[in-house]
C-alpha atoms as a PDB file:
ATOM      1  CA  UNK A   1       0.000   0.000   0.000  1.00  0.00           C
ATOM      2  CA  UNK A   2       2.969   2.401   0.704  1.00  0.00           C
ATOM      3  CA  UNK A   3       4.852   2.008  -2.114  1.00  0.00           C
ATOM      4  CA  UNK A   4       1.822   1.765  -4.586  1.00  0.00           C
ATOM      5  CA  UNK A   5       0.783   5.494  -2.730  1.00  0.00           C
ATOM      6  CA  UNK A   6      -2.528   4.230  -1.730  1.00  0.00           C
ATOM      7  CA  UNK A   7      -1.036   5.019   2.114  1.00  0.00           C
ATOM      8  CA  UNK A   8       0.047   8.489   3.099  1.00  0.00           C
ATOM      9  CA  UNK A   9       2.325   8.426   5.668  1.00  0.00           C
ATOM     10  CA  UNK A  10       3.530  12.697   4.947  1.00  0.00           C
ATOM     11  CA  UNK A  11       1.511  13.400   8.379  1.00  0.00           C
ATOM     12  CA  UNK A  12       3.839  10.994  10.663  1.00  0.00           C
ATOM     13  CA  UNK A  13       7.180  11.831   8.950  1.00  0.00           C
ATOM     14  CA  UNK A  14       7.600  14.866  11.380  1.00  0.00           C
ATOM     15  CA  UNK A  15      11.720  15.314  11.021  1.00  0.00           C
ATOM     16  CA  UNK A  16      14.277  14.777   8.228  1.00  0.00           C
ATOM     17  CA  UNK A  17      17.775  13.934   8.584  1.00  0.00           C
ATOM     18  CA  UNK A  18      21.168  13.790   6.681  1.00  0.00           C
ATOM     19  CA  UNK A  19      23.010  10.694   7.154  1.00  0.00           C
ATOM     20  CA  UNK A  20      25.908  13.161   8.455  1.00  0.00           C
ATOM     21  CA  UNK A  21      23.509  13.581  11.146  1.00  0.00           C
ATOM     22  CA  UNK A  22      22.779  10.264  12.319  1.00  0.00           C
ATOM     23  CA  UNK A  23      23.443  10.704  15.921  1.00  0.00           C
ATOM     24  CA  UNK A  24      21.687  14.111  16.462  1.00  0.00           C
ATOM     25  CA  UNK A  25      18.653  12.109  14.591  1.00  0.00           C
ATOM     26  CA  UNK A  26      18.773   9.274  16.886  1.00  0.00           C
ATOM     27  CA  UNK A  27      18.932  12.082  20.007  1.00  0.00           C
ATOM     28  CA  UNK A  28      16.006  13.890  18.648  1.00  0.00           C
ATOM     29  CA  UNK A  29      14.071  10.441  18.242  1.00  0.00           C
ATOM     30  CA  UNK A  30      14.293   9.695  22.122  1.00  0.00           C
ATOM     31  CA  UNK A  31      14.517  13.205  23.668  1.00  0.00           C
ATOM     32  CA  UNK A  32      11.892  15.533  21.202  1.00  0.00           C
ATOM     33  CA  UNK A  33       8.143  13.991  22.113  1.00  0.00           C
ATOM     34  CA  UNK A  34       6.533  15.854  19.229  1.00  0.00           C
ATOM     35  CA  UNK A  35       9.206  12.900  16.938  1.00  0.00           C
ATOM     36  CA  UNK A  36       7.115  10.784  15.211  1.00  0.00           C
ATOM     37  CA  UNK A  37       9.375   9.517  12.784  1.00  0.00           C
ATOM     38  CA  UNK A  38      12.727  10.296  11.132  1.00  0.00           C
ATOM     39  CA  UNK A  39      13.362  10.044   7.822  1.00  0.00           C
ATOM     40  CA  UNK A  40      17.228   9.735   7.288  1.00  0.00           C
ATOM     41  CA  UNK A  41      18.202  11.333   4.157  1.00  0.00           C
ATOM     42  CA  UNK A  42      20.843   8.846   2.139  1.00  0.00           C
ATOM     43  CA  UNK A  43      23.629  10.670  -0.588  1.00  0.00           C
ATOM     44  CA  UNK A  44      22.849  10.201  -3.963  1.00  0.00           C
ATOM     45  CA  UNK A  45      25.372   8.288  -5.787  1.00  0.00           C
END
């Protein structure tokens, strides 16, 4: 259902993160309450 877009998800995905960023990501995830979900942004290759 997600990947066919029949799901929309853009309401949970509250913060976005470069990989660079990993650890403040994982920080924010356990110490911000209004963190839903992370998405963690990968580099293009």
């Amino acid at each position: 259902m997600l990947a066919a877009g029949d799901l929309d998800v853009r309401g949970l995905l509250t913060h976005r993160v470069p990989l660079e960023r990993i650890q403040a990501g994982y920080r924010l995830a356990f110490e911000d309450p209004s963190c839903l979900k992370i998405v963690v942004e990968w580099p293009k290759a």
